[in-house]
Protein backbone atom coordinates (compact mmCIF):
# COMPACT_ATOMS: atom_id res chain seq x y z
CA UNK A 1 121.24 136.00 84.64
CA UNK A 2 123.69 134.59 86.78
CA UNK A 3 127.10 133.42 86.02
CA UNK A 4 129.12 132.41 88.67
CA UNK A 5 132.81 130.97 89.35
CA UNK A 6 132.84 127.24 90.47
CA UNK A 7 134.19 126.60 93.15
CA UNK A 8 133.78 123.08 94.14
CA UNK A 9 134.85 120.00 92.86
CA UNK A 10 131.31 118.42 92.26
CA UNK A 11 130.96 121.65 90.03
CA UNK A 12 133.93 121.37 88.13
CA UNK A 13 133.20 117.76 87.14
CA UNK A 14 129.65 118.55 85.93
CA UNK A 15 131.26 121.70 83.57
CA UNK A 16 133.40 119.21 82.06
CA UNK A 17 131.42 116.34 82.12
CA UNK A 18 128.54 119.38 80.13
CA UNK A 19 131.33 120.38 77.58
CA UNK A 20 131.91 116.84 76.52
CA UNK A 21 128.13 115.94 76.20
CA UNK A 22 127.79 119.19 73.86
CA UNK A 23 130.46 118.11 71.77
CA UNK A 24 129.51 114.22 71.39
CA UNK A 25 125.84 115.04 70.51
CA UNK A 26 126.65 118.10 68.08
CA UNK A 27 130.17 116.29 66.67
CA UNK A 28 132.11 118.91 66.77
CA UNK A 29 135.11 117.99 63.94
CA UNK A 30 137.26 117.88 66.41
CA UNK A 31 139.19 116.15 68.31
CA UNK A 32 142.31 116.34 71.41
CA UNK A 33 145.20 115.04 69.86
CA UNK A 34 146.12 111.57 72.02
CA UNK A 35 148.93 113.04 73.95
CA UNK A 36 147.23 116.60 75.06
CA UNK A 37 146.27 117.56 78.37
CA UNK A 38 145.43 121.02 77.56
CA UNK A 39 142.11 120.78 78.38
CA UNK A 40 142.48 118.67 82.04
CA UNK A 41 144.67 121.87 82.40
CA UNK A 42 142.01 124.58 81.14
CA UNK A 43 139.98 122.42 83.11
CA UNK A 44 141.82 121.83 86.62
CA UNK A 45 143.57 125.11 86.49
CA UNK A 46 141.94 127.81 85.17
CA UNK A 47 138.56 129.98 86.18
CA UNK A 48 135.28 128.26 85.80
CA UNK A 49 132.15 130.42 84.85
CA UNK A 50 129.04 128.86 84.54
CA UNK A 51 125.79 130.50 83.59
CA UNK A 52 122.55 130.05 85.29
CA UNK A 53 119.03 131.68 84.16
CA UNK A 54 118.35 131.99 87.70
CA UNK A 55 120.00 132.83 90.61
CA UNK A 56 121.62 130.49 93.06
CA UNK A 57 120.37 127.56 90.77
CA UNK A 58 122.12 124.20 91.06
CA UNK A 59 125.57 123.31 89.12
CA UNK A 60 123.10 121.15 87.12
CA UNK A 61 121.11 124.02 86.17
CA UNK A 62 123.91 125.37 84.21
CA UNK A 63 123.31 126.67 80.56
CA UNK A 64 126.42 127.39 79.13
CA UNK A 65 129.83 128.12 80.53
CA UNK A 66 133.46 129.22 79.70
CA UNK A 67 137.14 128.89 81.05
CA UNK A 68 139.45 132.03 81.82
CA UNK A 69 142.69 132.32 83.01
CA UNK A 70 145.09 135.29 82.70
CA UNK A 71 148.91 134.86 82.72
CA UNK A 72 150.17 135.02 85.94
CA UNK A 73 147.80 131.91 86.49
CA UNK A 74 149.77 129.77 83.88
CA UNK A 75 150.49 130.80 80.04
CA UNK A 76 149.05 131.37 77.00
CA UNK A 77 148.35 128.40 74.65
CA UNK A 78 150.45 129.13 72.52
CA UNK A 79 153.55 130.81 72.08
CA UNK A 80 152.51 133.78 69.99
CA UNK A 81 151.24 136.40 69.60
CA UNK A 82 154.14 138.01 71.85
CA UNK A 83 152.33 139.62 74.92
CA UNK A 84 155.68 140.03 76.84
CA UNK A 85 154.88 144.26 77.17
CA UNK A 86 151.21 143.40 79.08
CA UNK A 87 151.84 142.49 82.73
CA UNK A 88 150.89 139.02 82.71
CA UNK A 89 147.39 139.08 85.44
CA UNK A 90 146.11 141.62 83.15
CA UNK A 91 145.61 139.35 79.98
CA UNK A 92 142.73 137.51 80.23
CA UNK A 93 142.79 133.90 78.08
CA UNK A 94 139.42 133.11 77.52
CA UNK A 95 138.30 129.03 76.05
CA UNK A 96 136.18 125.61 76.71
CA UNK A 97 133.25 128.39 75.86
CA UNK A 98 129.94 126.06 75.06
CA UNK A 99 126.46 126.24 75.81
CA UNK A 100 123.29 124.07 75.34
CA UNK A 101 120.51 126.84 74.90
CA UNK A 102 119.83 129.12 72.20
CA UNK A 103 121.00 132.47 73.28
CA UNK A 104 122.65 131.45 76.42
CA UNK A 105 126.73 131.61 74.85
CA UNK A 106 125.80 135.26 73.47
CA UNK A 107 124.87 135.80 77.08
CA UNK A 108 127.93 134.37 78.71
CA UNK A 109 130.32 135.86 76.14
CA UNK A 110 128.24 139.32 77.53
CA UNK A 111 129.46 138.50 80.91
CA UNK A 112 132.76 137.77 80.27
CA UNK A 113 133.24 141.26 79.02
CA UNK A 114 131.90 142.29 81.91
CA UNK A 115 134.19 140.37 84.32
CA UNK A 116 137.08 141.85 82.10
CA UNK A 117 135.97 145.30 83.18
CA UNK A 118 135.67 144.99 86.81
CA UNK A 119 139.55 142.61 86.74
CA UNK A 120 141.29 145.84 85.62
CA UNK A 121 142.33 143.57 82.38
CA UNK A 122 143.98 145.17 79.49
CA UNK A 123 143.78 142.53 76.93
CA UNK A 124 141.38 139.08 75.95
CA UNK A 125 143.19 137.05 74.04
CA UNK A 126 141.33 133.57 72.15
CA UNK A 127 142.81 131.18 69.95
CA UNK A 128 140.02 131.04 66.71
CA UNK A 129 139.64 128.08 64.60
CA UNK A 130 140.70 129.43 61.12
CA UNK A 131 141.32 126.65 59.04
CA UNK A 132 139.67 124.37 57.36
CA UNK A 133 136.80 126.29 59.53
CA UNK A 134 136.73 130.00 60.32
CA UNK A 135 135.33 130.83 63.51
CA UNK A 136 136.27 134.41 63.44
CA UNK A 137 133.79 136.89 61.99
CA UNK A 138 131.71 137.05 65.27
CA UNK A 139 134.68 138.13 67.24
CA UNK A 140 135.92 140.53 64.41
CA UNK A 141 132.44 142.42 64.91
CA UNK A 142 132.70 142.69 68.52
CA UNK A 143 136.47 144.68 68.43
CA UNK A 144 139.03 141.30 68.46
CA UNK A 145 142.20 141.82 65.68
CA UNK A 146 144.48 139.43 64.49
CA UNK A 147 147.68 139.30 66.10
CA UNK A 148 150.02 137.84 64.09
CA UNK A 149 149.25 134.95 61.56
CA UNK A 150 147.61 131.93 61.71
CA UNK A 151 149.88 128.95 63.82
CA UNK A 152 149.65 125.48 63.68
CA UNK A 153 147.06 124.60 66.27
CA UNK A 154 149.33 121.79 68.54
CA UNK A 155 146.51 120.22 70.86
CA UNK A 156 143.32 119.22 68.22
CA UNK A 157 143.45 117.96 65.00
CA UNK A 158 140.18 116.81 62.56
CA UNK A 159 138.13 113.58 63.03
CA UNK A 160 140.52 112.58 60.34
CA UNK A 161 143.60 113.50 61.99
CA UNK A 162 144.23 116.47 59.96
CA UNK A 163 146.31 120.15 61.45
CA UNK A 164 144.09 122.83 62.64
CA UNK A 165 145.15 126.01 62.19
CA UNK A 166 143.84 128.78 64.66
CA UNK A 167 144.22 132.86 64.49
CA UNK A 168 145.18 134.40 67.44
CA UNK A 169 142.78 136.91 68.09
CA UNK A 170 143.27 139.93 70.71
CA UNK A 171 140.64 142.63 72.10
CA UNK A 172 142.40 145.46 73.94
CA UNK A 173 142.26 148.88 74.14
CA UNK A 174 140.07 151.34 73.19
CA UNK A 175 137.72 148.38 71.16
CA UNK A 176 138.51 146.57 75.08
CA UNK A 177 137.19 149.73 76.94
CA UNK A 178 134.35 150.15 74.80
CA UNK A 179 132.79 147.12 74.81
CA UNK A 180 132.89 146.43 79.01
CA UNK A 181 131.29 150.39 79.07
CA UNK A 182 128.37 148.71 77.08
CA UNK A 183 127.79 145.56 79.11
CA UNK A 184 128.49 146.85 82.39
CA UNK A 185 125.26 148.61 81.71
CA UNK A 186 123.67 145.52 82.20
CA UNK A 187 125.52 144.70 86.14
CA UNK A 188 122.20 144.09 88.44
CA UNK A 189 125.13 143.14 91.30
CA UNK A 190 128.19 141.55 91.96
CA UNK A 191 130.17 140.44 95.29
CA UNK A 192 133.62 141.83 96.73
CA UNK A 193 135.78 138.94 94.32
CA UNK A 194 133.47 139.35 91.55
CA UNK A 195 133.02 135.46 91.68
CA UNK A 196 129.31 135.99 91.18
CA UNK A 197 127.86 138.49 88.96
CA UNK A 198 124.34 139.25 88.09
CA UNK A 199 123.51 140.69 85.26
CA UNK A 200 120.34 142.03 83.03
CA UNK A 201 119.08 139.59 80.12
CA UNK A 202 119.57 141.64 76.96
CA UNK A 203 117.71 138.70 75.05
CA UNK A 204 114.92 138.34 77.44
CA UNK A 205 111.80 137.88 74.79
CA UNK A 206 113.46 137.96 71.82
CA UNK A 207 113.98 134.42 70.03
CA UNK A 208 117.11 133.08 67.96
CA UNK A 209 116.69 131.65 64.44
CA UNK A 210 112.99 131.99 64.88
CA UNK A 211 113.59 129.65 68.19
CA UNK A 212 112.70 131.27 71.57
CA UNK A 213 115.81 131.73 73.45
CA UNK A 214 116.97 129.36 76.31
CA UNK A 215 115.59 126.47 73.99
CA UNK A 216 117.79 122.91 75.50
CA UNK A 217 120.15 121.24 73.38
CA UNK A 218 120.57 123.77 70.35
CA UNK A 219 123.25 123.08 67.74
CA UNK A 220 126.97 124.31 69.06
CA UNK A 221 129.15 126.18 67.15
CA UNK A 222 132.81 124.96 68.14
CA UNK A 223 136.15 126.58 67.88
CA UNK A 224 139.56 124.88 69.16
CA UNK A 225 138.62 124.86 73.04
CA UNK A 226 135.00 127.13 72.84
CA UNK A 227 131.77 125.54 71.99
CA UNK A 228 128.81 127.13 71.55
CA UNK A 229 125.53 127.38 70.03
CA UNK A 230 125.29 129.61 67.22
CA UNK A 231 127.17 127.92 64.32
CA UNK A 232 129.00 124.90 63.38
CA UNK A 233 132.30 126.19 62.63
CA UNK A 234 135.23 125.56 65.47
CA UNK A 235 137.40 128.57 68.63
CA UNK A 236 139.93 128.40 71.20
């Protein structure tokens, strides 16, 4: 597996142009409120990852893909949780995560921990749909806490125009430490900036749901700003 950083801006339309084509054939429950630009910003600003099943494969080749930004870059989405004590490169915001194969976010999510390791970062902080869906209990059983309470989500509301609320969810630590040990088992190679990383398929041969993995166009789950495949409850 290969996910790499775009770096181009041919790239960085077909990532966004990918995330909205997820959402509109999955409809997601979601929607940017009218006056938002968080996501032009996620998407002009921050770190673009796409995953590829092969390497050096074409931008449209890509299978699933994710945003990250720490906060030296620009800040959090929201105000809390309070981070203040962290210096700010070495939290890592992580969102826009989607993917349009079975198997493939599990895999990207894997390589984002990775990438966490070899940036020196102390903290991954997400911003998890919580009501009126909960997309927390994956995170929960990879390490990520609560920190603080739920807020008001202020960038998406419902189809019908109603609040989302989101939990702010942190990894860090020794739950952080523990789980880039794991995955960095899997580093085949990476170059001097990290920009591309190869890594081992963990899910090689196994299937999803019964499905073989890497089938196209598999249901997304979505969270405020992450979409992805593996159920239909909304993430940062």
């Amino acid at each position: 597996m290969e996910l790499r950083l775009l770096s181009t801006e041919t790239e960085r339309r077909i990532f966004a142009a990918r995330t909205e084509q997820i959402r509109a054939k999955h409809g997601v429950g979601f929607k940017e409120r009218s006056r938002s630009r968080l996501a032009r910003i996620h998407l002009t600003f921050g770190n673009l990852y796409a995953l590829f099943e092969n390497d050096g494969e074409p931008a449209e080749k890509m299978i699933a893909g994710l945003v990250m930004h720490d906060l030296e870059m620009f800040p959090q989405t929201c105000p809390r949780p309070d981070l203040s004590h962290l210096p700010p490169r070495s939290v890592l915001e992580v969102s826009e995560l989607w993917s349009r194969a079975v198997g493939a976010g599990a895999l990207a999510r894997a390589g984002a921990a990775i990438l966490a390791g070899l940036l020196d970062a102390r903290a991954i902080l997400a911003y998890l749909g919580v009501k009126p869906f909960d997309g927390t209990p994956f995170y929960r059983a990879t390490g990520f806490v609560n920190a603080g309470e739920p807020v008001e989500y202020p960038y998406l509301e419902t189809l019908k125009g109603e609040a989302i609320w989101a939990q702010p969810m942190i990894l860090e630590g020794e739950s952080l430490a523990k789980l880039t040990r794991v995955f960095s088992q899997l580093i085949i190679e990476t170059n001097e900036d990290h920009s591309v990383l190869r890594f081992r398929n963990f899910l090689k041969g196994k299937s999803a749901g019964g499905r073989p993995a890497f089938v196209d166009d598999a249901a997304p789950m979505v969270e405020p700003r992450m979409v992805h495949e593996e159920t239909a409850a909304p993430m940062q």
